[in-house]
Protein backbone atom coordinates (compact mmCIF):
# COMPACT_ATOMS: atom_id res chain seq x y z
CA UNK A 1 221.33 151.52 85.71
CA UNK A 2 218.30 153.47 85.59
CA UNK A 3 218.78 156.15 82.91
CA UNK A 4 221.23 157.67 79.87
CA UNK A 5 223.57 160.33 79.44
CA UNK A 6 223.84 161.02 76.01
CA UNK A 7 225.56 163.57 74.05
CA UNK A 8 228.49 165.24 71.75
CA UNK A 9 231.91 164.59 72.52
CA UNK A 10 233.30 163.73 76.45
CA UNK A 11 230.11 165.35 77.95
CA UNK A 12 228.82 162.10 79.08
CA UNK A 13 231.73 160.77 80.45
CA UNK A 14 232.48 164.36 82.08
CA UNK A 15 229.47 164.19 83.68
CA UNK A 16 229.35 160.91 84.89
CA UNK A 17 233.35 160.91 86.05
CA UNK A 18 231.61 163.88 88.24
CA UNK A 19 228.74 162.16 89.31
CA UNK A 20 231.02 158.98 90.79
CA UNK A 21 233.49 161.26 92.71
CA UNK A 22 230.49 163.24 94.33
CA UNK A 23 228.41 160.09 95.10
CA UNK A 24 230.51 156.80 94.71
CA UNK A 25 227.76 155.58 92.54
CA UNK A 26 228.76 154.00 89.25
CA UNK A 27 225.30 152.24 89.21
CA UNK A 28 222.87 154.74 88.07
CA UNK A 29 224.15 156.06 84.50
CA UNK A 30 225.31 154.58 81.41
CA UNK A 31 227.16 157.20 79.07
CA UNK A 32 226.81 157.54 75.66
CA UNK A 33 228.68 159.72 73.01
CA UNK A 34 227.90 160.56 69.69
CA UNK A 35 231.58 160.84 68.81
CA UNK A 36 232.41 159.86 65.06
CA UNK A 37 228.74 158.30 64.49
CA UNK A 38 226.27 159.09 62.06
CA UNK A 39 222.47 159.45 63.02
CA UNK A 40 221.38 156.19 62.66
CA UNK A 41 224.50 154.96 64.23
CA UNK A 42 223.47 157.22 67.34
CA UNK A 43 219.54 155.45 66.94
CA UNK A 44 221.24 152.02 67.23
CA UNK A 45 223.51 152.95 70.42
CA UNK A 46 220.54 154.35 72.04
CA UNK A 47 218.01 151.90 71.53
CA UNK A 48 221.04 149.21 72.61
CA UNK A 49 221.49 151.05 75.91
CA UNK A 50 217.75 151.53 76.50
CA UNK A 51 216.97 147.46 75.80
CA UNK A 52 220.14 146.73 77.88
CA UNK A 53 217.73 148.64 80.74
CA UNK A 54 216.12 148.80 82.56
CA UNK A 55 216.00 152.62 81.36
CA UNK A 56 213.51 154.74 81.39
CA UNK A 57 214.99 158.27 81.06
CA UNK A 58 217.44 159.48 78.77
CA UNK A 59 219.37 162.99 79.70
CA UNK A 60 221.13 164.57 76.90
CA UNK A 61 222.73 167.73 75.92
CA UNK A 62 221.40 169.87 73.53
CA UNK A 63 217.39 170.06 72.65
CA UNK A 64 217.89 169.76 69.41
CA UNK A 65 221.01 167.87 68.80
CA UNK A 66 221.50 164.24 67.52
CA UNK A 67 221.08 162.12 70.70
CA UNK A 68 218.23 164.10 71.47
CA UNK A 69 216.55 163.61 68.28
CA UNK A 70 217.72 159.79 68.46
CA UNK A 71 215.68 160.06 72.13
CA UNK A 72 212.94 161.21 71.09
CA UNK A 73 212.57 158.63 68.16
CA UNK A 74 212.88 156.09 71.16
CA UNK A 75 210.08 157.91 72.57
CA UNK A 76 207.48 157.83 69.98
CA UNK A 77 207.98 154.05 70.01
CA UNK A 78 207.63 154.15 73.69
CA UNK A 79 205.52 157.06 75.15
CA UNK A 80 206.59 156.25 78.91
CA UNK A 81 210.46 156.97 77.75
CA UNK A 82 211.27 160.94 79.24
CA UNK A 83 213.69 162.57 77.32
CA UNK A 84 215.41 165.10 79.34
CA UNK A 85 217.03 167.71 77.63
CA UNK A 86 219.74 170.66 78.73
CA UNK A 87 221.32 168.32 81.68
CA UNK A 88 223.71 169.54 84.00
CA UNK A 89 225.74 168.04 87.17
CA UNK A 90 223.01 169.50 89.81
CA UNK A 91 220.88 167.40 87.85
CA UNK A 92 222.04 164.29 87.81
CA UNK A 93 223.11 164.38 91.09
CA UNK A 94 219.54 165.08 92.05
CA UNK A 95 218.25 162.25 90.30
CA UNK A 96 221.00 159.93 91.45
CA UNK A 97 219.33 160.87 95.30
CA UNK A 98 215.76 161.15 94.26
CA UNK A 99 214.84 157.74 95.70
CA UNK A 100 211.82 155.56 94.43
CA UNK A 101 210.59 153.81 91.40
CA UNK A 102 208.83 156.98 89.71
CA UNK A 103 211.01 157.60 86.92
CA UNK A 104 208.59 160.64 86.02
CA UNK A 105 209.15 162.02 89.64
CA UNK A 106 212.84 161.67 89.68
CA UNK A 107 213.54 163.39 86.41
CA UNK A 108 211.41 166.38 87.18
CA UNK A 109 212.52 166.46 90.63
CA UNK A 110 216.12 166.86 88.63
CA UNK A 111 214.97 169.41 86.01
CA UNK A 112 213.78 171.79 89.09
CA UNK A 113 217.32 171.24 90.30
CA UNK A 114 219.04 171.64 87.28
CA UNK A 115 217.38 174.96 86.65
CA UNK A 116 217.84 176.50 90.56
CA UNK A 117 221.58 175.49 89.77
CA UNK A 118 222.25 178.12 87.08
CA UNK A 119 223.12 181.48 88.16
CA UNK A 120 225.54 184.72 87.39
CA UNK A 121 227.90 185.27 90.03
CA UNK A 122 229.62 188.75 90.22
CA UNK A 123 228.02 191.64 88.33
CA UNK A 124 225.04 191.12 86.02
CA UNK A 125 226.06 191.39 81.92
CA UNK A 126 225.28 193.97 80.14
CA UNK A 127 221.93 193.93 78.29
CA UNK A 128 221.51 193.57 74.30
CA UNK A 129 223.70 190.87 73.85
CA UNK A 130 227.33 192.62 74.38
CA UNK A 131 229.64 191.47 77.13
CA UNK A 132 231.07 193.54 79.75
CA UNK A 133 234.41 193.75 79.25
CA UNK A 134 235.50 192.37 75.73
């Protein structure tokens, strides 16, 4: 294991489910949900899974939602944590190939992929916040 997937409901285990079908890996990840816990119940799963390490990145869902701010608790306490916010499946993937011991490297390496990954297929929407169509 070198790194977390946290966040609200199944997105972990989505995720991850995804991960081991593309890659075969089940090594890399350890997923986390905040399902039916309260804050400092998501603190004490986190810390757990980062002292069960090694760990030294944590990927979650939203910037600022409870495993995030449980993260970046963790990270205060230890500065050479990376918190990694807004994940997606290019992501992960990319980190799960990114080889070396760099932790750093790897997640940024993942965030670049993570971002080329989003894109609008078919026409562009409209502009001013409506959608085309509805």
């Amino acid at each position: 294991m070198r790194a977390v997937v946290a966040g609200h409901g199944d997105f972990a285990a989505g995720l991850l489910s995804a991960v081991r079908q593309i890659t075969g890996r089940d090594d890399v990840f350890v997923g986390l949900s905040n399902h039916a816990l309260c804050a400092q119940d998501v603190d004490r799963t986190l810390r757990d899974a980062v002292a069960a390490g090694p760990v030294r990145v944590i990927f979650t869902d939203l910037p600022a939602g409870s495993c995030t701010m449980a993260a970046r608790r963790l990270q205060r306490e230890d500065p050479q944590l990376i918190v990694v916010t807004g994940v997606n499946l290019a992501a992960l993937l990319d980190f799960v190939f990114t080889e070396g011991p760099d932790a750093a490297t790897a997640a940024g390496s993942a965030v670049e992929k993570g971002r080329a990954a989003l894109a609008i297929a078919g026409a562009s929407p409209t502009r001013g916040g409506g959608t085309r169509g509805h």
